[in-house]
C-alpha atoms as a PDB file:
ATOM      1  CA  UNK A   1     177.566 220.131 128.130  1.00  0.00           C
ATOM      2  CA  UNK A   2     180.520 218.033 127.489  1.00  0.00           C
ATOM      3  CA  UNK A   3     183.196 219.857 124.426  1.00  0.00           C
ATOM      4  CA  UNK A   4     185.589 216.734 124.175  1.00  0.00           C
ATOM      5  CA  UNK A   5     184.859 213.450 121.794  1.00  0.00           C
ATOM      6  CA  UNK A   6     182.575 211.044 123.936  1.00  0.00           C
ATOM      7  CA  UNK A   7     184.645 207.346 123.749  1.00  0.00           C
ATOM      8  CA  UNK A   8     183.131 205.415 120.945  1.00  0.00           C
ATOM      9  CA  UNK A   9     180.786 203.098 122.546  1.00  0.00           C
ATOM     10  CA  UNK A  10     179.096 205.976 124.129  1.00  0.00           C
ATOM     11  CA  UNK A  11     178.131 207.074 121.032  1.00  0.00           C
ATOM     12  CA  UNK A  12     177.444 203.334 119.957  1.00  0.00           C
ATOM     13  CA  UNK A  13     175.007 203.188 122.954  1.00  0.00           C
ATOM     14  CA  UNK A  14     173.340 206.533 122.433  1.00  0.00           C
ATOM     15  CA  UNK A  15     172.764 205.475 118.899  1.00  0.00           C
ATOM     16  CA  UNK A  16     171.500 202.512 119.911  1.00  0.00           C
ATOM     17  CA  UNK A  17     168.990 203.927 122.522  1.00  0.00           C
ATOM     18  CA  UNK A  18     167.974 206.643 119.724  1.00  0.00           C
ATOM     19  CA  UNK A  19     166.856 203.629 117.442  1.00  0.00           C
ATOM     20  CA  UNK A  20     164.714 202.502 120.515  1.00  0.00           C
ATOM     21  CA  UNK A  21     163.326 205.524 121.024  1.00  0.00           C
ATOM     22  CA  UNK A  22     162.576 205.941 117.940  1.00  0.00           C
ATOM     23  CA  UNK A  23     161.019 202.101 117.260  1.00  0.00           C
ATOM     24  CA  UNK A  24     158.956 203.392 120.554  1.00  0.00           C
ATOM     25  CA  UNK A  25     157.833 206.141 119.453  1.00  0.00           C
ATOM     26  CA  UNK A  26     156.715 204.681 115.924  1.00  0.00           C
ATOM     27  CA  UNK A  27     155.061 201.737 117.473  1.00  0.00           C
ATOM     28  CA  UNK A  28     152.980 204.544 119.841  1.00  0.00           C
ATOM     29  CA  UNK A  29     151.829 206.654 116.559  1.00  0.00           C
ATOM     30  CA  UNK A  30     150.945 203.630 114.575  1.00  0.00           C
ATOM     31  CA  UNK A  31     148.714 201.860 117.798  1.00  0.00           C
ATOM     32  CA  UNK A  32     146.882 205.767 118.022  1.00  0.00           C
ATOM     33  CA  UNK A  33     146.103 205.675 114.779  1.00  0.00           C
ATOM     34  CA  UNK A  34     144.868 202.196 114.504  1.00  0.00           C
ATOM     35  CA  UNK A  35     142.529 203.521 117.504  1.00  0.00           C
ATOM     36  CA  UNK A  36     141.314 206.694 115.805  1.00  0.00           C
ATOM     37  CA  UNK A  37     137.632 207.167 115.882  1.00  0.00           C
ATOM     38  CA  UNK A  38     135.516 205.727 112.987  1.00  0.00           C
ATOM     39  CA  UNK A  39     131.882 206.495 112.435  1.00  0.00           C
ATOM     40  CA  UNK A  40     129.747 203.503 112.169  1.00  0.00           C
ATOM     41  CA  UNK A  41     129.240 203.084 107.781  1.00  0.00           C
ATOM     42  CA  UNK A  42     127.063 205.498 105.815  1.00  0.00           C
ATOM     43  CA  UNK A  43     123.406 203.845 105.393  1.00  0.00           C
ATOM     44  CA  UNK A  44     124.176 201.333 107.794  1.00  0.00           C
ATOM     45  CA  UNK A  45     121.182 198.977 108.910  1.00  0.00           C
ATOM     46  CA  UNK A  46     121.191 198.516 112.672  1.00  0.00           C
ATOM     47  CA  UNK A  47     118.842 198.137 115.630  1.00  0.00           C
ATOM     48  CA  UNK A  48     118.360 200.147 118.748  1.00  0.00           C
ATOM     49  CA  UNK A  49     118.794 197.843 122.417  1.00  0.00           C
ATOM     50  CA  UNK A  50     118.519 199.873 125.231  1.00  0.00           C
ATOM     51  CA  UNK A  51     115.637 197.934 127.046  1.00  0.00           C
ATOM     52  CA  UNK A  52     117.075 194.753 126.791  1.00  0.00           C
ATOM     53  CA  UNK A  53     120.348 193.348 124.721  1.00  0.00           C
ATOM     54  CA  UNK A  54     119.585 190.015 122.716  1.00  0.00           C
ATOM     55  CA  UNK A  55     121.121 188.607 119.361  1.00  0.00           C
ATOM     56  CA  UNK A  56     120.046 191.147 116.609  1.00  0.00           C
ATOM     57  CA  UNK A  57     118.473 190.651 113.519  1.00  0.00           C
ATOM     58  CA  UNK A  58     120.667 188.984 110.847  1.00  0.00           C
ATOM     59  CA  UNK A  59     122.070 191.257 108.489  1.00  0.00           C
ATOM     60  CA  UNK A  60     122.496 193.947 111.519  1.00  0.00           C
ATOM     61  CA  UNK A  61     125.392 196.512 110.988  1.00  0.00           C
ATOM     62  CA  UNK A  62     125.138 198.453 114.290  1.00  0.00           C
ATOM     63  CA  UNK A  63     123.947 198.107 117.764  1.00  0.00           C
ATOM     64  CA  UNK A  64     123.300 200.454 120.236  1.00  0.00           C
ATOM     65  CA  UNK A  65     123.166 199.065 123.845  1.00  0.00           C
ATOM     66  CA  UNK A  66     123.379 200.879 127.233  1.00  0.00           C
ATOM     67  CA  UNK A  67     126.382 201.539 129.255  1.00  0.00           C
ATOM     68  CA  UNK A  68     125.688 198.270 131.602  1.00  0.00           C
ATOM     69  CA  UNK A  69     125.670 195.726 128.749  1.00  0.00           C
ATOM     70  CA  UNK A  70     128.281 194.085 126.404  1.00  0.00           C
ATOM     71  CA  UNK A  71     128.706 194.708 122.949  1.00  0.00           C
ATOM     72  CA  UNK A  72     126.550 192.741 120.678  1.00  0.00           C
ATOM     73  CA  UNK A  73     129.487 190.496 118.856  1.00  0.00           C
ATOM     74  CA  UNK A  74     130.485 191.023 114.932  1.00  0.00           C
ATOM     75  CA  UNK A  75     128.708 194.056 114.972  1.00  0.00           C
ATOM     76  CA  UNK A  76     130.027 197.840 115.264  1.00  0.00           C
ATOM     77  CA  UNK A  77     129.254 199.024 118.767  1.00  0.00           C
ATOM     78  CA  UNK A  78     127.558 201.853 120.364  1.00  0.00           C
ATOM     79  CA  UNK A  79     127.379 202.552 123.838  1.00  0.00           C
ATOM     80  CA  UNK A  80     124.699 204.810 125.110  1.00  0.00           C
ATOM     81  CA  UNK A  81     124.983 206.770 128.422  1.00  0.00           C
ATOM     82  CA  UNK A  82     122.742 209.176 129.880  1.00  0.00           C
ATOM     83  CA  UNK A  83     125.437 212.071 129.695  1.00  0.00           C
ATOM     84  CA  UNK A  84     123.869 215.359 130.614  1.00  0.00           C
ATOM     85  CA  UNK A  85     121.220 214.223 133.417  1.00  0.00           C
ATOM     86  CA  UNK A  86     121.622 211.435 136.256  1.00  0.00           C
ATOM     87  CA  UNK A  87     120.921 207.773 135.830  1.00  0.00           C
ATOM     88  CA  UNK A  88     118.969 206.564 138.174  1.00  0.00           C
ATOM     89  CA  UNK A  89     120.074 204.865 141.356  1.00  0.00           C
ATOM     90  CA  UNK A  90     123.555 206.166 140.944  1.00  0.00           C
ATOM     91  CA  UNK A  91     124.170 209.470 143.123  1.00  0.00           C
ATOM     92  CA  UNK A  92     125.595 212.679 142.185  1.00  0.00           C
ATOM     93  CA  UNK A  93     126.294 215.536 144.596  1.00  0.00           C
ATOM     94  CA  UNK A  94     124.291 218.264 144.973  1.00  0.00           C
ATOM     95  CA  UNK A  95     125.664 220.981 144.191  1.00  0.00           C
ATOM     96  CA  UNK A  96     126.394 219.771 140.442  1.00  0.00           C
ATOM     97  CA  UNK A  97     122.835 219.757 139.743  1.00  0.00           C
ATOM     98  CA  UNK A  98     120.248 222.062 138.821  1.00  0.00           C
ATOM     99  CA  UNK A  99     117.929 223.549 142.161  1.00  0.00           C
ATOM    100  CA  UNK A 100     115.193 225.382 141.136  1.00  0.00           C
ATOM    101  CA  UNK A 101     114.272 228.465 143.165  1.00  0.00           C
ATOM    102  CA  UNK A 102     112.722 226.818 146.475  1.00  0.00           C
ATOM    103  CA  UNK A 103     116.212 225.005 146.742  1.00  0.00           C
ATOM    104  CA  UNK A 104     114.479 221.619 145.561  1.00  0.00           C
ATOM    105  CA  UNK A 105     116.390 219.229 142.839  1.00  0.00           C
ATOM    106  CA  UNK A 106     114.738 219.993 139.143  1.00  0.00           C
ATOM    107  CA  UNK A 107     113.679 216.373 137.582  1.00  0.00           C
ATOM    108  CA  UNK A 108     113.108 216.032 134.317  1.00  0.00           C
ATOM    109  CA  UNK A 109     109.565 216.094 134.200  1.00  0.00           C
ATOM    110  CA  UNK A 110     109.716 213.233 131.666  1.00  0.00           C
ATOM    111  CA  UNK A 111     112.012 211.096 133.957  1.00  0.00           C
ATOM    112  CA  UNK A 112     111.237 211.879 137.372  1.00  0.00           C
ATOM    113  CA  UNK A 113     114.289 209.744 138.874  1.00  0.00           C
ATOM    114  CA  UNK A 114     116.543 211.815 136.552  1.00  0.00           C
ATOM    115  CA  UNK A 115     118.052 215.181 137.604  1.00  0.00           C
ATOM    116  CA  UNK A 116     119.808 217.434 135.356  1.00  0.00           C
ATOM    117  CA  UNK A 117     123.495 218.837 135.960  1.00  0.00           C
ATOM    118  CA  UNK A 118     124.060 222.467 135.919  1.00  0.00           C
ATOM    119  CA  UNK A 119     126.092 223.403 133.541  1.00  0.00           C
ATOM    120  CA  UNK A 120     126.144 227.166 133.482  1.00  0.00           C
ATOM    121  CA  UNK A 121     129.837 227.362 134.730  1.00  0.00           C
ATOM    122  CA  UNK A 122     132.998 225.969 133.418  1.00  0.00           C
ATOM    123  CA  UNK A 123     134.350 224.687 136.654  1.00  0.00           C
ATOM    124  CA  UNK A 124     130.750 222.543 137.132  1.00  0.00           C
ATOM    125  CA  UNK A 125     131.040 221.747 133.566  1.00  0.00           C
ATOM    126  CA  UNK A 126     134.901 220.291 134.145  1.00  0.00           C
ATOM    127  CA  UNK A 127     134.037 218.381 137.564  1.00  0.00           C
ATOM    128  CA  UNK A 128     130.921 216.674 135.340  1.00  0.00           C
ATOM    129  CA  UNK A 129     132.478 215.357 132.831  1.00  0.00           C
ATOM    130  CA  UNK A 130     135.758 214.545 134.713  1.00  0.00           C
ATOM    131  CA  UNK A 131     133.157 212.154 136.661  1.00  0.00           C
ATOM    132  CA  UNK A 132     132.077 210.755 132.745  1.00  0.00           C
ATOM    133  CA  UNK A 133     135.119 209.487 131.808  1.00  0.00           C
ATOM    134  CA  UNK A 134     135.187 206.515 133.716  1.00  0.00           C
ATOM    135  CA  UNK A 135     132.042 205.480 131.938  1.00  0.00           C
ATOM    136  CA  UNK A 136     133.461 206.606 128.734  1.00  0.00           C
ATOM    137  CA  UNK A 137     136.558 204.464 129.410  1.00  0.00           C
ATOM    138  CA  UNK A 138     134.000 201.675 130.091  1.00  0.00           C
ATOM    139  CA  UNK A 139     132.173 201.450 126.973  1.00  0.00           C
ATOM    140  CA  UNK A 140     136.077 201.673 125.542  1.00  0.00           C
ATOM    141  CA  UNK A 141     137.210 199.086 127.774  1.00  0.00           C
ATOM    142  CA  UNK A 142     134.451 196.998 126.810  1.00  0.00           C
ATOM    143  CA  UNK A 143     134.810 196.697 123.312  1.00  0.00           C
ATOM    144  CA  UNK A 144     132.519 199.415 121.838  1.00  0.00           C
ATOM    145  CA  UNK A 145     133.198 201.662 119.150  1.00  0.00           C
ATOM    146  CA  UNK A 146     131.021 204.778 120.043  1.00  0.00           C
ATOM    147  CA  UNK A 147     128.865 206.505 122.516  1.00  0.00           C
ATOM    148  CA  UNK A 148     126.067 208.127 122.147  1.00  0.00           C
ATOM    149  CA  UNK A 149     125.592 211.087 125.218  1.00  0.00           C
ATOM    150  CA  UNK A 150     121.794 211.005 125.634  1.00  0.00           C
ATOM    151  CA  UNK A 151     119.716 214.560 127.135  1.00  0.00           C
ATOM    152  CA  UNK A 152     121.942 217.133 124.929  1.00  0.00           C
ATOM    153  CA  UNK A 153     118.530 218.744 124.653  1.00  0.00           C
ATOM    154  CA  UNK A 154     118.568 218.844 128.626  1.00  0.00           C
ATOM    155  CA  UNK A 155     119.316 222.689 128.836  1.00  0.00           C
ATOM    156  CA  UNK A 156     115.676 223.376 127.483  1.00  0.00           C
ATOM    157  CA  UNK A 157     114.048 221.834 130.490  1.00  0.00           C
ATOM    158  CA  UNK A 158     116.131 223.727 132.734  1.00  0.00           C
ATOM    159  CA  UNK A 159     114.092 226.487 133.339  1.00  0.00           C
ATOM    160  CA  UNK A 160     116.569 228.998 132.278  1.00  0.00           C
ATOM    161  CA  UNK A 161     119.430 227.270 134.422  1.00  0.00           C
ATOM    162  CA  UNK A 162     121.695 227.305 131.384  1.00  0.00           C
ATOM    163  CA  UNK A 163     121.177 227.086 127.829  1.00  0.00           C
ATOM    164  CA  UNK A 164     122.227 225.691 124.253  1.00  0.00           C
ATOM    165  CA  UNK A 165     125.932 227.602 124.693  1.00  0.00           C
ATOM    166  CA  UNK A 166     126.602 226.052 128.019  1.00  0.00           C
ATOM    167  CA  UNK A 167     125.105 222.679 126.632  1.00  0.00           C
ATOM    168  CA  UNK A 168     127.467 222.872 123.476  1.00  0.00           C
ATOM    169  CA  UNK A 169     130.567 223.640 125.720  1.00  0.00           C
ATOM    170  CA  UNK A 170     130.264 220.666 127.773  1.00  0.00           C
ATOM    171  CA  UNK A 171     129.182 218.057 125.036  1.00  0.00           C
ATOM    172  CA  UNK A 172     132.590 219.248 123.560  1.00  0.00           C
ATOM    173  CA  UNK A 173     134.353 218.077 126.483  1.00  0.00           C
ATOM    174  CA  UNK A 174     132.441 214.499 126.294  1.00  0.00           C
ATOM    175  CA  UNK A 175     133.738 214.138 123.245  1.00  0.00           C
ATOM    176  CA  UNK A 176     136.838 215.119 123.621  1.00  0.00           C
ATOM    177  CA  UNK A 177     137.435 212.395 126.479  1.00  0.00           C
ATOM    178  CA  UNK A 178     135.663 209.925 123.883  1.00  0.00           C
ATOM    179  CA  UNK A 179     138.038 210.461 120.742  1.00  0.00           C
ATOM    180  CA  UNK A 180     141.043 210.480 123.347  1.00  0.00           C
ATOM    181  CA  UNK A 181     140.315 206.729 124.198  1.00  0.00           C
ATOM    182  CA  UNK A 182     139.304 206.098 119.926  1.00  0.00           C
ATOM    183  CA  UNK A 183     135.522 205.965 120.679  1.00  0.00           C
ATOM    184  CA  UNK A 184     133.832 208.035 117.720  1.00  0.00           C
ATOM    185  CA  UNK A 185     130.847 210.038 119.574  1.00  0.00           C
ATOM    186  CA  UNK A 186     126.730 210.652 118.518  1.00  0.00           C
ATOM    187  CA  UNK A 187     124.969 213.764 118.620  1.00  0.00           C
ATOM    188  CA  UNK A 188     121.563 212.510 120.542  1.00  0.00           C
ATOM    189  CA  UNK A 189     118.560 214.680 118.755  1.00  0.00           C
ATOM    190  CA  UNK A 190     118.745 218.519 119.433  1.00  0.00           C
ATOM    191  CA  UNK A 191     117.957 219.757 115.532  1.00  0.00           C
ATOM    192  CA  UNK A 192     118.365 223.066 116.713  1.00  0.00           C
ATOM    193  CA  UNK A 193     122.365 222.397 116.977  1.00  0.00           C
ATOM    194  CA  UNK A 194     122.235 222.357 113.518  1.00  0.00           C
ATOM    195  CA  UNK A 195     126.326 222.152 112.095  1.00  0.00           C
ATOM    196  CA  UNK A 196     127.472 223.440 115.718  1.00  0.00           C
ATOM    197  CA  UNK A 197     127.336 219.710 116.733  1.00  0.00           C
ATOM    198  CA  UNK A 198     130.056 218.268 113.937  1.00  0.00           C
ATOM    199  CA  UNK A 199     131.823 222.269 113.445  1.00  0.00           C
ATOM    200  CA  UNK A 200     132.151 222.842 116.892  1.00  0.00           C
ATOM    201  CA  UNK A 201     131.536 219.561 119.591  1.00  0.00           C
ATOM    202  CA  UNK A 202     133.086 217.756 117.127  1.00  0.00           C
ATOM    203  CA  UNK A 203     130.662 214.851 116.931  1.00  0.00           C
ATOM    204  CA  UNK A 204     131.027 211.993 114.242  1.00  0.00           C
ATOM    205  CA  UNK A 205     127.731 211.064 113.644  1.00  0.00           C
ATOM    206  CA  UNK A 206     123.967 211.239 114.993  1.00  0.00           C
ATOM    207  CA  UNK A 207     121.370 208.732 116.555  1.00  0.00           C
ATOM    208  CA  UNK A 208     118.187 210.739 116.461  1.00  0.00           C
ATOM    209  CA  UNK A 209     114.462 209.883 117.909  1.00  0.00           C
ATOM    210  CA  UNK A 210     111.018 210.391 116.244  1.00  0.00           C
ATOM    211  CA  UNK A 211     112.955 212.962 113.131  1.00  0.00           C
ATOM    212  CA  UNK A 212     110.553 211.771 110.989  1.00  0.00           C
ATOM    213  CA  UNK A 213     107.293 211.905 113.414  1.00  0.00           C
ATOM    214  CA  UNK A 214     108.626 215.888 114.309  1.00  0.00           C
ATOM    215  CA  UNK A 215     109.888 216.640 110.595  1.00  0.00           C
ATOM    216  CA  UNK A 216     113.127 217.001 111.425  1.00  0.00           C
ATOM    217  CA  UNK A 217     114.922 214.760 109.770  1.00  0.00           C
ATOM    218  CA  UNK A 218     116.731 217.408 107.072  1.00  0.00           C
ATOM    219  CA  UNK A 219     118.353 218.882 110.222  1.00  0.00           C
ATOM    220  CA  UNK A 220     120.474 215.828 111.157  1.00  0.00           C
ATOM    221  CA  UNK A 221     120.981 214.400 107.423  1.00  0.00           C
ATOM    222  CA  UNK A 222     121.986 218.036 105.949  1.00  0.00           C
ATOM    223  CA  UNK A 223     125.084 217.454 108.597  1.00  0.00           C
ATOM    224  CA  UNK A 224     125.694 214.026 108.967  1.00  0.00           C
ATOM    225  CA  UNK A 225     124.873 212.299 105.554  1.00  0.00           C
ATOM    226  CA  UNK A 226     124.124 209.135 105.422  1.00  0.00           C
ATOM    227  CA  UNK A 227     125.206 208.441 109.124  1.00  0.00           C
ATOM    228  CA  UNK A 228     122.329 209.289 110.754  1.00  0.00           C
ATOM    229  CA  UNK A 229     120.901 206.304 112.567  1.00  0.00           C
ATOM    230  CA  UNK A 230     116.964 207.169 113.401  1.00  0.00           C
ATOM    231  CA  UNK A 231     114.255 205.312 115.366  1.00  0.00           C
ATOM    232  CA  UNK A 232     111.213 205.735 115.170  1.00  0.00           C
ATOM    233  CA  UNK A 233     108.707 204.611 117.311  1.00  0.00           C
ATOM    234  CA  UNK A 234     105.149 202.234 116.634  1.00  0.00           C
ATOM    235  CA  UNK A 235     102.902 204.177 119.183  1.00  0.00           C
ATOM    236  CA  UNK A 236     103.705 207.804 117.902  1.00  0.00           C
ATOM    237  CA  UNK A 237     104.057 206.935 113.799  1.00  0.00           C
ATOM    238  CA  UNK A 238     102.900 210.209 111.556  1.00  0.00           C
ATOM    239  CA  UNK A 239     101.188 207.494 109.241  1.00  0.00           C
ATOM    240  CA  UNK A 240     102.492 204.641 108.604  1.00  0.00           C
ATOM    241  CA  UNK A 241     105.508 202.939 108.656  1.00  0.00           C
ATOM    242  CA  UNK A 242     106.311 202.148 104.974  1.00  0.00           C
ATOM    243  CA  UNK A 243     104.948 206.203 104.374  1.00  0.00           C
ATOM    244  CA  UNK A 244     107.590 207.046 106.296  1.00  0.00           C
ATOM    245  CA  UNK A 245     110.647 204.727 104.593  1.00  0.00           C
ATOM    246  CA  UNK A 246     109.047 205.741 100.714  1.00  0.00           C
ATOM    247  CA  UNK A 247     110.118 209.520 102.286  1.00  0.00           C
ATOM    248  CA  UNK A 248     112.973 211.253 100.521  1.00  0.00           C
ATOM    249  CA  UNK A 249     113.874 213.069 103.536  1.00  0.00           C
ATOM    250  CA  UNK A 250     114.042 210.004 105.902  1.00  0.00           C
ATOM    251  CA  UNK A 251     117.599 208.617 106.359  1.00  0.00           C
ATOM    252  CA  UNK A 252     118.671 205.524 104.792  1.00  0.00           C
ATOM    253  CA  UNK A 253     119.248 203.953 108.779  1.00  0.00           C
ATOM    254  CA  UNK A 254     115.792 203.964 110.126  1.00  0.00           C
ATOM    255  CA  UNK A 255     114.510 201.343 112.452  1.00  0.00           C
ATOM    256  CA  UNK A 256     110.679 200.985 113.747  1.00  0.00           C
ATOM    257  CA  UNK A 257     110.781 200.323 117.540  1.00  0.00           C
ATOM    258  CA  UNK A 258     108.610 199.445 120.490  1.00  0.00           C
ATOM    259  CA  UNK A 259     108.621 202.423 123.160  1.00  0.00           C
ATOM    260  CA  UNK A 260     109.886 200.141 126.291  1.00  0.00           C
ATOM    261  CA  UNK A 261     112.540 199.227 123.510  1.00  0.00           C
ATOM    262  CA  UNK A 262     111.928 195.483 124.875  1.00  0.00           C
ATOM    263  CA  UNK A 263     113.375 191.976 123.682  1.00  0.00           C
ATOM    264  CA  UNK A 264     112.165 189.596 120.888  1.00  0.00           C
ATOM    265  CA  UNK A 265     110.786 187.532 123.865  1.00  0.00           C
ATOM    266  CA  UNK A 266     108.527 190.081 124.792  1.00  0.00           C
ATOM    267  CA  UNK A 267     104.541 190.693 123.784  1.00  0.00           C
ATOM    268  CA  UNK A 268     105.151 194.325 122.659  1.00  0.00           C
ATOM    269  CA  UNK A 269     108.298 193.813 120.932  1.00  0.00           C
ATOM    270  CA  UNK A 270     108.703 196.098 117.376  1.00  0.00           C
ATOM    271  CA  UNK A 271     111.329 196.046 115.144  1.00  0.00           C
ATOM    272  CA  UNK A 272     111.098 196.937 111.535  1.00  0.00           C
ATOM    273  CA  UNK A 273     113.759 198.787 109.689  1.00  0.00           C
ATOM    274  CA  UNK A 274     113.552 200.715 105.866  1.00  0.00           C
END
């Protein structure tokens, strides 16, 4: 390094550039974080749009829509994508998903075009959700505001492939690729992760199926508050509908869907909400 006096406008010029860098480097903090994660609002009313996406209900906080379709406008967004099994018609390669013993794919025996990635080793784990991000940078891209990573519970139809552990360490990387592009990120069911999910994944808030019908509503409101965002569904109702708003234990965001989740236009359309 240089011992003698640099000339004057040196200095003038490297204070200059300094003051750029610094402007920079300001303008950089302040854009991350305007893009920080936020959880949709506590008790917010919202309504559930993964079979078809159409104008929701006036008065409608939050929507959740699938991967493949835009935001629903004026409303806070979240994006739903099938993050710990396959979505149909869209191939994966082998050898990141579960065999069972014969060598043959496991399904999911409730989705039979669905097959579930191994995650029992890091380096599977890694390549998975590497291959995620894209659609994580999608639903950013897009306009969203969260994701919701649906089949967290996958690991307990994997015939002892790998388990909650496994299921917790990869979820953690899903979310750690959705708060890097300022998506806030859903726990999907799973009351057995009990405070794991916020403590340790790190997610912001849940969107949980049938709590009520199951009783397990306390499990996802004891962590989450008042952001728990809960659908329920008209064909597999414990009693009835208002019984199961007039609970204390049911959270304050609880809609009453169809189970094709279909459009207004639709015959078997549902939607009621506490």
């Amino acid at each position: 390094m240089p011992t003698s006096p640099r000339p004057r406008r040196h200095r003038a010029v490297r204070a200059a550039l300094l003051l750029l860098v610094s402007a920079v480097v300001a303008t950089a903090v302040a854009g991350c974080a305007a893009s920080a994660p936020q959880a949709p609002p506590p008790g917010a009313t919202f309504d559930y749009q993964l079979g078809a996406a159409y104008d929701p209900p006036a008065g409608t906080d939050v929507v959740v829509r699938d991967s493949t379709a835009e935001p629903a406008s004026g409303a806070y967004g979240v994006c739903y994508v099938n993050g710990f099994q396959t979505q149909p018609g869209v191939d994966w390669p082998d050898e990141l998903l579960v065999h069972r013993a014969s060598g043959e794919l496991l399904v999911d025996p409730g989705w039979p075009d669905e097959h579930l990635f191994d995650l029992a080793r890091p380096e599977t784990r890694a390549t998975v959700a590497a291959r995620m991000t894209a659609t994580i940078e999608g639903c950013a891209d897009d306009g969203y505001d969260a994701v919701e990573f649906d089949n967290l519970d996958s690991y307990s139809r994997s015939e002892g492939a790998f388990g909650l552990d496994d299921a917790v360490a990869y979820a953690t990387l899903l979310v750690d690729r959705a708060h890097a592009v300022g998506l806030a990120a859903a726990q999907k069911n799973t009351a057995e992760l009990e405070s794991r999910g916020r403590d340790e994944v790190g997610f912001d808030f849940a969107v949980v199926e049938e709590c009520d019908a199951y009783d397990e509503c306390p499990a996802f409101t004891e962590v989450y508050g008042d952001r728990v965002l809960a659908v329920e569904y008209s064909d597999e109702l414990r009693d009835t509908f208002a019984d199961t708003c007039g609970r204390a234990t049911t959270p304050a965001s609880t809609v009453l869907r169809d189970r094709d989740l279909v459009g207004p236009d639709d015959p078997g359309y549902v939607f009621e909400r506490c």
